[in-house]
Protein backbone atom coordinates (compact mmCIF):
# COMPACT_ATOMS: atom_id res chain seq x y z
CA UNK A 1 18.30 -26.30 17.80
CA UNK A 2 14.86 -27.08 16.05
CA UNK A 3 14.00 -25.73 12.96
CA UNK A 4 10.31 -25.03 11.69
CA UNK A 5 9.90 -24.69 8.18
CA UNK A 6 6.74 -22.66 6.81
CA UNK A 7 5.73 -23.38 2.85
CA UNK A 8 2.52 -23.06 1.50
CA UNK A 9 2.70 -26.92 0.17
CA UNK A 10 4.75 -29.56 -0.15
CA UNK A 11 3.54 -31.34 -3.24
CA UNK A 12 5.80 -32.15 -6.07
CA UNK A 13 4.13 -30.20 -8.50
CA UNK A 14 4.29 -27.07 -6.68
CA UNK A 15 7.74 -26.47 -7.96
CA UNK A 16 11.51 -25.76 -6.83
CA UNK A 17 10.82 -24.99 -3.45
CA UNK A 18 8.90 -28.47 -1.99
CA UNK A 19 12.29 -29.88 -3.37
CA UNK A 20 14.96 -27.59 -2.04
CA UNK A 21 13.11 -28.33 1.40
CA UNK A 22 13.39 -31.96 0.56
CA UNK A 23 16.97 -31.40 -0.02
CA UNK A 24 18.64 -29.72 2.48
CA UNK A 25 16.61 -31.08 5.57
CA UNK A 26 18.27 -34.52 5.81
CA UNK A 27 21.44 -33.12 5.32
CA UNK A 28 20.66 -30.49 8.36
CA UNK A 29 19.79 -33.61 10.41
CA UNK A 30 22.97 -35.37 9.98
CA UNK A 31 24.33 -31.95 11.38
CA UNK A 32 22.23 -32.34 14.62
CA UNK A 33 19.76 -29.64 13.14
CA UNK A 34 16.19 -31.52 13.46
CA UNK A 35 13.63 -29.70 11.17
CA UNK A 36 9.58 -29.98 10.70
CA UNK A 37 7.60 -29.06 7.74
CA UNK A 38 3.90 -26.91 8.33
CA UNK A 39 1.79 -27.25 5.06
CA UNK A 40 -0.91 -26.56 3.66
CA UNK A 41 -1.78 -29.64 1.80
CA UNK A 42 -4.13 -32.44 1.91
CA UNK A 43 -3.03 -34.64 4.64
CA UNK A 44 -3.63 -37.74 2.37
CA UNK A 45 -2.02 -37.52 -0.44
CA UNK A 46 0.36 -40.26 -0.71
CA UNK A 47 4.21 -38.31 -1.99
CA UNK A 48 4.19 -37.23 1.68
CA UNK A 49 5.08 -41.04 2.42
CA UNK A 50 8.55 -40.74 1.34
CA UNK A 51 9.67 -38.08 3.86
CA UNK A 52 12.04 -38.89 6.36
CA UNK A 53 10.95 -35.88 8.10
CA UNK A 54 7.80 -34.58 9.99
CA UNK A 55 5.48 -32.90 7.89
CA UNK A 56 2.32 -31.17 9.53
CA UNK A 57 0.15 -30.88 6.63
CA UNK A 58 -3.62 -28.89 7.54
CA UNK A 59 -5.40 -29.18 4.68
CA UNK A 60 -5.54 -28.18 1.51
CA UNK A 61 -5.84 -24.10 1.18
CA UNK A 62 -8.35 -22.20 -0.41
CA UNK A 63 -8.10 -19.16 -3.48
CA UNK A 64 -5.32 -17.86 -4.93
CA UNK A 65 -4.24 -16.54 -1.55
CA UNK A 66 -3.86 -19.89 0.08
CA UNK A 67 -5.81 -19.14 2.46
CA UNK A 68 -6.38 -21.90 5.61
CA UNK A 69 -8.35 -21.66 8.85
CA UNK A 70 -6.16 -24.42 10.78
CA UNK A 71 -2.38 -22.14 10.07
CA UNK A 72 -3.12 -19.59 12.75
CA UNK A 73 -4.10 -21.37 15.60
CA UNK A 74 -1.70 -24.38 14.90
CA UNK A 75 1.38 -21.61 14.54
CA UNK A 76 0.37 -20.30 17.72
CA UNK A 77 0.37 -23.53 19.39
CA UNK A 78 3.56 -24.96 18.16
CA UNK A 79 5.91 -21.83 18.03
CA UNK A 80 7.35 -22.48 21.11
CA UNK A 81 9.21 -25.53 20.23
CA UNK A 82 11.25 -24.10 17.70
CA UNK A 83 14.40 -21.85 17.94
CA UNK A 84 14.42 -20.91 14.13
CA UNK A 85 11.32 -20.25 12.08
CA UNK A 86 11.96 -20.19 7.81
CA UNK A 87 9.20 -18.82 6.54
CA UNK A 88 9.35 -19.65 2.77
CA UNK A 89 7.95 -17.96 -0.27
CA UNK A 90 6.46 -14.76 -0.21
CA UNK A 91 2.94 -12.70 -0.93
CA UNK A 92 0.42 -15.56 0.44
CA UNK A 93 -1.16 -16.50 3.47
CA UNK A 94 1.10 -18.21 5.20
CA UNK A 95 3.52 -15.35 5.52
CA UNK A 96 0.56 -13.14 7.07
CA UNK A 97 -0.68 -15.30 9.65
CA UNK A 98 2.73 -15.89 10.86
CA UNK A 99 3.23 -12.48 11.57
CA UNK A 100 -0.61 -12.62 13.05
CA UNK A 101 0.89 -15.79 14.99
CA UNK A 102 3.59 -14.10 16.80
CA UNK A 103 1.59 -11.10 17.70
CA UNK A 104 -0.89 -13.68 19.51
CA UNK A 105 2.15 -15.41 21.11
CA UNK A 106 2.84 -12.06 22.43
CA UNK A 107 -0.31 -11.40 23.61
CA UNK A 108 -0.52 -14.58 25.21
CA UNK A 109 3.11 -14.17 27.40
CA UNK A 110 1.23 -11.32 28.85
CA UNK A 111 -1.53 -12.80 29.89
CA UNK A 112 0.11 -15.78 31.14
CA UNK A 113 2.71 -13.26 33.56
CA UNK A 114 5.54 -15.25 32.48
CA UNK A 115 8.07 -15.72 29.71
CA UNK A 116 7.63 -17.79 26.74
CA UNK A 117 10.51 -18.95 24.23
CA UNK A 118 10.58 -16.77 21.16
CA UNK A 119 12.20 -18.46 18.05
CA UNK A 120 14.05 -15.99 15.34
CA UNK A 121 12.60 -15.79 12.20
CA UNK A 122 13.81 -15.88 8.72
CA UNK A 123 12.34 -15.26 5.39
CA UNK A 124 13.41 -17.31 2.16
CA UNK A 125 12.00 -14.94 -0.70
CA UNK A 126 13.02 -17.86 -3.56
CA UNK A 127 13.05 -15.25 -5.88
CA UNK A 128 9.82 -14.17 -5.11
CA UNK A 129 11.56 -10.46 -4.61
CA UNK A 130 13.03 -10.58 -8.49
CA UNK A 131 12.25 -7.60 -10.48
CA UNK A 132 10.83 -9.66 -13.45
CA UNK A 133 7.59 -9.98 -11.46
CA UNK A 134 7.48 -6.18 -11.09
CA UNK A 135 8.43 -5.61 -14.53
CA UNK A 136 6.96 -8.37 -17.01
CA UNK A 137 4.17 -6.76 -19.37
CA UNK A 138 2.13 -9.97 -18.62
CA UNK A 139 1.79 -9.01 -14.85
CA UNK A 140 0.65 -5.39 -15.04
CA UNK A 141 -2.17 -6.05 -12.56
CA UNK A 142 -0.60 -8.13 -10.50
CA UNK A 143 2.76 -5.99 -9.90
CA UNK A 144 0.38 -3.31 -8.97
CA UNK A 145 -1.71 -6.02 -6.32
CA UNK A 146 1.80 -6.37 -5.23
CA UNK A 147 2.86 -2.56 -4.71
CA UNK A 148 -0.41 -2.76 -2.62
CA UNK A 149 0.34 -6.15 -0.89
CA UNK A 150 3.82 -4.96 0.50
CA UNK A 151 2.71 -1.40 1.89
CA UNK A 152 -0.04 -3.05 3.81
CA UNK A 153 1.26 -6.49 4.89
CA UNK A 154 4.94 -8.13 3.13
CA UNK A 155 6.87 -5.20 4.24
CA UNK A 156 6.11 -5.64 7.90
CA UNK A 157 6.88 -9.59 7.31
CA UNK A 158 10.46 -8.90 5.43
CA UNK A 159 11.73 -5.81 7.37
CA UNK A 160 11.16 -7.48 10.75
CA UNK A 161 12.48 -10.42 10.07
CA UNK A 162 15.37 -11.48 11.48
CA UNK A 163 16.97 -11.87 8.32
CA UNK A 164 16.23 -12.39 4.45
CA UNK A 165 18.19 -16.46 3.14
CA UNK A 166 18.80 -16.07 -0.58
CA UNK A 167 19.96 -19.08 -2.72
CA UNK A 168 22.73 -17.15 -4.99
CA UNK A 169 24.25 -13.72 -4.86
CA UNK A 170 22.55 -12.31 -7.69
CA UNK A 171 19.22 -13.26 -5.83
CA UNK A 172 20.42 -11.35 -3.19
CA UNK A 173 21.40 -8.42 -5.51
CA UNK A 174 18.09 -8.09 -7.53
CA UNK A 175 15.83 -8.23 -3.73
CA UNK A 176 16.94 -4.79 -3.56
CA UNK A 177 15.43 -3.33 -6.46
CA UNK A 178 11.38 -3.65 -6.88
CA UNK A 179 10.28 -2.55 -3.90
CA UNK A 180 10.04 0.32 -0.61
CA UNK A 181 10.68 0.51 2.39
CA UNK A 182 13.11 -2.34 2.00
CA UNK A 183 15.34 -2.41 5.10
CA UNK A 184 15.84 -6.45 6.05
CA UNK A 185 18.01 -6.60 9.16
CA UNK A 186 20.03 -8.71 7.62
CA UNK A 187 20.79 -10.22 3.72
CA UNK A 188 22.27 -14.01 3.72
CA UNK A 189 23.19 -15.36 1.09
CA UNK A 190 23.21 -18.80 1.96
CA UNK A 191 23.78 -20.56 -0.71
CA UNK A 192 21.70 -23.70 -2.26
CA UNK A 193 22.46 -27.00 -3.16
CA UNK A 194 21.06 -30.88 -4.61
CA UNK A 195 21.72 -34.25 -3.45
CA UNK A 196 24.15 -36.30 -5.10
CA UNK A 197 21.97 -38.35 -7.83
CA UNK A 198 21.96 -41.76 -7.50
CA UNK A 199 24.21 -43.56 -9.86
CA UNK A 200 23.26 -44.84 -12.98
CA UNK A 201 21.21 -47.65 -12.70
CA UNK A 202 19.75 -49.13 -16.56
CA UNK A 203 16.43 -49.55 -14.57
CA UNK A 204 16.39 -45.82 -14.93
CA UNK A 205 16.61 -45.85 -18.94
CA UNK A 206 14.01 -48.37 -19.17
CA UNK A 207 11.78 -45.95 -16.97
CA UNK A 208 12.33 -42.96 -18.98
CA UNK A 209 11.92 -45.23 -22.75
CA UNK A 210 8.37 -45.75 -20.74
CA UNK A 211 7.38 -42.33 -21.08
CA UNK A 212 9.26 -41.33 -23.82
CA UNK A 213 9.94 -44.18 -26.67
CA UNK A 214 10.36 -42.20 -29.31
CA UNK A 215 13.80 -41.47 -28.12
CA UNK A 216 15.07 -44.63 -27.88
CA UNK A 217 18.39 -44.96 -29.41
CA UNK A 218 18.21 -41.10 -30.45
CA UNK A 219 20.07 -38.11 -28.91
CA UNK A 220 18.28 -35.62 -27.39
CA UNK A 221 18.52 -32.36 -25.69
CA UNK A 222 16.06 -32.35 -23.07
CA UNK A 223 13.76 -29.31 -20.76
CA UNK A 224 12.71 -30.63 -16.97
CA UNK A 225 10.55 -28.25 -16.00
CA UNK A 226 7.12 -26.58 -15.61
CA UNK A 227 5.11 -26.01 -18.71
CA UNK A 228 4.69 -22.52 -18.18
CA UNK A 229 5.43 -19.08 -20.02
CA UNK A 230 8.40 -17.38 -17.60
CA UNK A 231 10.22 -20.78 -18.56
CA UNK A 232 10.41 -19.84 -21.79
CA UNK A 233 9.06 -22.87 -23.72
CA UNK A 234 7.82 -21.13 -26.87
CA UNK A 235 11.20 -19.36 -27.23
CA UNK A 236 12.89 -23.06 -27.11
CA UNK A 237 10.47 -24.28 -29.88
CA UNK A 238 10.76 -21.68 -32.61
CA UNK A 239 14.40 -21.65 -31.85
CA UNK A 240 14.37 -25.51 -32.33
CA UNK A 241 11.99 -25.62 -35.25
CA UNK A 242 14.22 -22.66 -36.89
CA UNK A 243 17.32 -24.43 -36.48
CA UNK A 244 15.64 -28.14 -37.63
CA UNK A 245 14.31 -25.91 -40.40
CA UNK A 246 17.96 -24.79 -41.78
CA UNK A 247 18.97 -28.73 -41.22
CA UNK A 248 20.14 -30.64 -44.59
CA UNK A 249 18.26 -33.82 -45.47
CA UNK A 250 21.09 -35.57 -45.54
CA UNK A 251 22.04 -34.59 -41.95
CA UNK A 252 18.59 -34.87 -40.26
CA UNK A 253 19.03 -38.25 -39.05
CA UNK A 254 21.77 -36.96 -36.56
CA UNK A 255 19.94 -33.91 -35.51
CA UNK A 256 18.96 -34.30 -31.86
CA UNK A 257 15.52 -34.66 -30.82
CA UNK A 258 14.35 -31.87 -28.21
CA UNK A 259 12.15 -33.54 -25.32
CA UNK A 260 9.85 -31.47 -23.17
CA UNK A 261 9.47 -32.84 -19.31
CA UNK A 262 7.53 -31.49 -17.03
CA UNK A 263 3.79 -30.69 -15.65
CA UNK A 264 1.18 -28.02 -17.11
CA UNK A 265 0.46 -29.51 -20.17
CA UNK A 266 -3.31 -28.94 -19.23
CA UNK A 267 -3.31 -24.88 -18.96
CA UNK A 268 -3.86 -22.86 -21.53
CA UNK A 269 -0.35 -21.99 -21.77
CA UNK A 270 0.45 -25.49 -22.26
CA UNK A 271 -2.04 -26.06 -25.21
CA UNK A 272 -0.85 -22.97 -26.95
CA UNK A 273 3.00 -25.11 -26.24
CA UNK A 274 1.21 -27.98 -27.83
CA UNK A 275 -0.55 -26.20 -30.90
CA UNK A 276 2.49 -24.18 -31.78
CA UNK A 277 4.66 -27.51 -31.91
CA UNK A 278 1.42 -28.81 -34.30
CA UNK A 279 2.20 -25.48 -36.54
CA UNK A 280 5.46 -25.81 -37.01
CA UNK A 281 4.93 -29.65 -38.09
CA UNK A 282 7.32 -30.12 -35.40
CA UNK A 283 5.48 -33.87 -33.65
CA UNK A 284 8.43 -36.08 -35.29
CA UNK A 285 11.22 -34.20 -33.24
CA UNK A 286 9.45 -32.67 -29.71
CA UNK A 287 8.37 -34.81 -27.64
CA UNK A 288 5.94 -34.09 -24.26
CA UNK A 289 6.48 -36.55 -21.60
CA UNK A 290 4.46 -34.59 -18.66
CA UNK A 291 6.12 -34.66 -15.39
CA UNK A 292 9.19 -36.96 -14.38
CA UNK A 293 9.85 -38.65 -11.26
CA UNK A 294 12.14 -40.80 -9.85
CA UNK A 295 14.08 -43.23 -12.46
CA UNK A 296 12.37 -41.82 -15.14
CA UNK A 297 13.51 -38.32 -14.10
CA UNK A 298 17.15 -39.57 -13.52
CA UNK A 299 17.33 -41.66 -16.66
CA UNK A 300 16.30 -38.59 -18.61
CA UNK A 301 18.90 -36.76 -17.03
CA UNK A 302 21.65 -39.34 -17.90
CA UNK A 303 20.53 -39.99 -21.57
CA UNK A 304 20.57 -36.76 -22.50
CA UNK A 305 23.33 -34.90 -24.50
CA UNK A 306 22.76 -31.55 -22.89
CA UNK A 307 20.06 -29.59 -20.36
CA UNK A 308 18.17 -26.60 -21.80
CA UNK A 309 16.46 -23.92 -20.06
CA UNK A 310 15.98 -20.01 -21.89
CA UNK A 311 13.94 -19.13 -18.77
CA UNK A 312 12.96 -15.19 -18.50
CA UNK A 313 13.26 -15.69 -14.37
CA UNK A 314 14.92 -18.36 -12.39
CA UNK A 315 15.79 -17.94 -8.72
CA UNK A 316 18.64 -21.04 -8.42
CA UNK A 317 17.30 -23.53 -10.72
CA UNK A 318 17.24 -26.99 -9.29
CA UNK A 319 16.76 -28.92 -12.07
CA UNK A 320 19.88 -27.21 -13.75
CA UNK A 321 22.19 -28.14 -10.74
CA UNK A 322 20.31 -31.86 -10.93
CA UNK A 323 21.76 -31.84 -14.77
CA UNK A 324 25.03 -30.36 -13.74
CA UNK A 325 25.36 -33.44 -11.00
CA UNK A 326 24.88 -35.84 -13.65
CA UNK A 327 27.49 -34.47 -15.74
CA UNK A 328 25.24 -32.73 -18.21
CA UNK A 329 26.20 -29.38 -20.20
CA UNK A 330 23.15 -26.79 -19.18
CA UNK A 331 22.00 -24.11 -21.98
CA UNK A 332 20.42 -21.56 -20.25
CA UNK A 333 19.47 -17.74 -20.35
CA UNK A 334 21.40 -14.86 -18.50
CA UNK A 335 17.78 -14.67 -16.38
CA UNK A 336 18.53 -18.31 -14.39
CA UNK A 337 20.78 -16.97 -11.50
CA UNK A 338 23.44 -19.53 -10.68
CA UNK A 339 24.63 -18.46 -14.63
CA UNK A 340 27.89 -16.31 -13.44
CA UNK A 341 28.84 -19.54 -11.32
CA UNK A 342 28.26 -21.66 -14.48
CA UNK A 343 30.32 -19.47 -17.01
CA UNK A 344 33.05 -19.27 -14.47
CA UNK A 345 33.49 -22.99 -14.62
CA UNK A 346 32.35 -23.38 -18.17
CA UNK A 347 29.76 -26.45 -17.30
CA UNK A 348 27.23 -25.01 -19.86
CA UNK A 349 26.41 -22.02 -22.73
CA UNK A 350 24.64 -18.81 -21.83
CA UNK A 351 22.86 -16.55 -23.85
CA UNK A 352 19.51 -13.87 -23.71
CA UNK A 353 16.35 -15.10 -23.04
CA UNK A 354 14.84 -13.78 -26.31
CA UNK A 355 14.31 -15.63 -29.42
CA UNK A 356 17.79 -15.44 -31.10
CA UNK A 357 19.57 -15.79 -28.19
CA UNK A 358 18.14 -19.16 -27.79
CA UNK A 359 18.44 -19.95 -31.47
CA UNK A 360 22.19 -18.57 -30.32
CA UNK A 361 22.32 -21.14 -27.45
CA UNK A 362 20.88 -24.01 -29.93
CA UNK A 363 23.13 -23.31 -32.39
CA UNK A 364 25.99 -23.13 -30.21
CA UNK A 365 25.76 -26.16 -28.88
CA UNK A 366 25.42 -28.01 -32.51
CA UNK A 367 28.50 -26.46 -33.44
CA UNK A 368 30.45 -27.74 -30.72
CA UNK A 369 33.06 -30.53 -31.27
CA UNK A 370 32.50 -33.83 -29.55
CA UNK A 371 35.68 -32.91 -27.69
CA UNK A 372 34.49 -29.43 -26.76
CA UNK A 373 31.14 -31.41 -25.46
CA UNK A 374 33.21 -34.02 -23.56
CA UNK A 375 34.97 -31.04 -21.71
CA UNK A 376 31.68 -29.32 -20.67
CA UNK A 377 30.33 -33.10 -19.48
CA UNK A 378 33.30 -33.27 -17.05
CA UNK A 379 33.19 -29.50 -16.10
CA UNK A 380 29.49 -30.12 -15.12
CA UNK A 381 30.22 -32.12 -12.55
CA UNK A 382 33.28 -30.02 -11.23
CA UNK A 383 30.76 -26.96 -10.91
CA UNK A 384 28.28 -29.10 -9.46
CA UNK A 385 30.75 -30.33 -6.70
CA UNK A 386 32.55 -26.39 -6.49
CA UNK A 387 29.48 -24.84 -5.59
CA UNK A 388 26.62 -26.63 -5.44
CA UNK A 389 26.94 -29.37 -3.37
CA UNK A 390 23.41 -30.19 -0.86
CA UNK A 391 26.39 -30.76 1.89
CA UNK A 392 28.29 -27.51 1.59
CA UNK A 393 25.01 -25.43 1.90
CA UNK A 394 23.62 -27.30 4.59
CA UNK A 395 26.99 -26.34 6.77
CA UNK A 396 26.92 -22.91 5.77
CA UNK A 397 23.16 -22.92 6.85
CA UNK A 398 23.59 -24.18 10.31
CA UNK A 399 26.43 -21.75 10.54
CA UNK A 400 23.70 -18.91 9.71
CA UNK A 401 21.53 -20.45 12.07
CA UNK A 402 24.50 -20.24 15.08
CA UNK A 403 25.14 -16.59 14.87
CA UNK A 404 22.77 -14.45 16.91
């Protein structure tokens, strides 16, 4: 069985999904499922060096639409190889000139008089079907381009399919809600999953110090993620600076620094993240590192007293099941899905994604004894392992990929 996977790009900085791909496609192999990546990426760029897998990249893609001249005609030339196309992410190119692709293949069985191998298809929304896209005042116009966008085009791509993967069951859940006609043939959740991170190597703490060496021999509750406002950064930093605020002087010393990883530190977002931390004379205690990678990403991961992330929309959340696998308490908001796995095995604190339910999640976590904090450590780990583990979702994919 050979598995095509569809994504509009593979680069790091595109977020959760290059990784999950990363993830879960070695782990496939080892199960006899051989997979291939089609991108839309510049060919050259040098993170594509690491893959263990093939990865067709075209070229990088053009407007906000992602649009790329080389996706049609290479779809139609390569479908045939493939039982199993994933087409992942939603409302971009990519999605529409698959669905152009197959009509072509079509066309061209005809005219060749004899039959061609037709793969099934799948379509991995990654939470690109959530409500809070439909709903959030910010993305008025946009939620109506996308009313638009499904009439003429996604609905054809999602109700055809033959069948919608979702990472979590409330993923699954909240597909159903934003839009009609929604009729997928079939709803899978599939589960999700991370690698095991590599042990703890001191090489890795000496990477991260690099970046960040203002930490150095300071506890710190750390964010891993993009700079950006549905990841509710500005909520984290009032909460902080409110809570750092109410701090004694002669307690200070022990408060924990609060260290901001990730990219988009240049958008205007992420100078408004930067000026309000400047406001709130907040530059001795937050601390911008840009994006994390390798050791340095791990070593912040294992340093760190506890993971934070008061997102207002999070389909699975890698970099909260990364933290979990490296025995780290997450704080997060009721809007990161995975959250009813994580209160069932108490590996972290939950709370709203509005201001004082992060100054609630802060202030939670402050409170707790070391004891109580030792407990979540080794509870992270159990949930991690319980549910979350890259080799139980990899068998319960191929098993989705068996059934006809």
């Amino acid at each position: 069985m050979r598995v095509l996977q569809i994504v509009p790009s593979m680069h790091p900085n595109a977020g959760g999904i290059s990784q999950g791909i990363r993830n879960i496609i070695p782990e496939l192999e080892k199960l006899g499922v051989p997979n291939e990546v089609v991108c839309m990426d510049d060919p050259t760029e040098v993170f594509f060096n690491s893959d263990s897998f093939t990865i067709t990249a075209l070229g990088t893609a053009k407007g906000p639409w992602q649009y790329n001249t080389k996706l049609l005609p290479w779809l139609v030339g390569n479908m045939g190889r493939f039982d199993v196309i994933i087409v992942n992410a939603l409302w971009l190119y990519h999605g529409y000139a698959f669905i152009k692709a197959l009509k072509k293949y079509k066309a061209l069985q005809v005219s060749l008089g004899k039959p061609l191998q037709f793969p099934r298809f799948f379509i991995m929304p990654h939470g690109m079907l959530d409500p809070y896209f439909q709903n959030a005042p910010e993305r008025r116009l946009k939620a109506l381009r996308n009313r638009a966008y499904w009439r003429l085009i996604e609905s054809k791509l999602v109700n055809s399919a033959d069948g919608l993967l979702f990472t979590c069951k409330t993923e699954m859940l909240l597909a159903r809600e934003p839009f009609r006609p929604y009729y997928p043939k079939r709803e899978i959740n599939i589960g999700y999953g991370v690698q095991q991170p590599p042990p703890f190597d001191y090489k890795m703490h000496s990477a991260f110090l690099e970046k960040c060496p203002q930490v150095r021999d300071k506890s710190f509750i750390l964010f891993l993620s993009r700079v950006h406002e549905k990841k509710g950064v500005d909520l984290l930093i009032k909460a902080y600076g409110a809570l750092l605020e109410k701090t004694s002087a002669a307690t200070m010393g022990s408060f924990p620094k609060l260290v901001i990883a990730g990219p988009g530190l240049e958008t205007e977002y992420g100078n408004e993240i930067k000026q309000l931390v400047t406001s709130l004379s907040l530059h001795a205690s937050v601390y911008f590192t840009g994006m994390l990678a390798g050791d340095a990403k791990w070593g912040a991961f294992y340093a760190t007293e506890a993971f934070v992330l008061p997102s207002h929309q999070e389909n699975f959340g890698i970099a909260v099941v990364e933290a979990l696998a490296c025995g780290k308490p997450v704080l997060i908001s009721n809007q990161v899905n995975i959250w009813p796995e994580i209160m069932e095995a108490n590996a972290g604190l939950v709370e709203d994604d509005t201001l004082e339910g992060t100054v609630k999640l802060l202030e939670a976590w402050l409170k707790l004894s070391v004891k109580d904090k030792d407990e979540l450590n080794s509870n992270a780990v159990m949930c991690y392992e319980g549910y979350f583990k890259i080799e139980s979702a990899a068998k319960k994919f191929v098993q989705m990929l068996a059934l006809k």
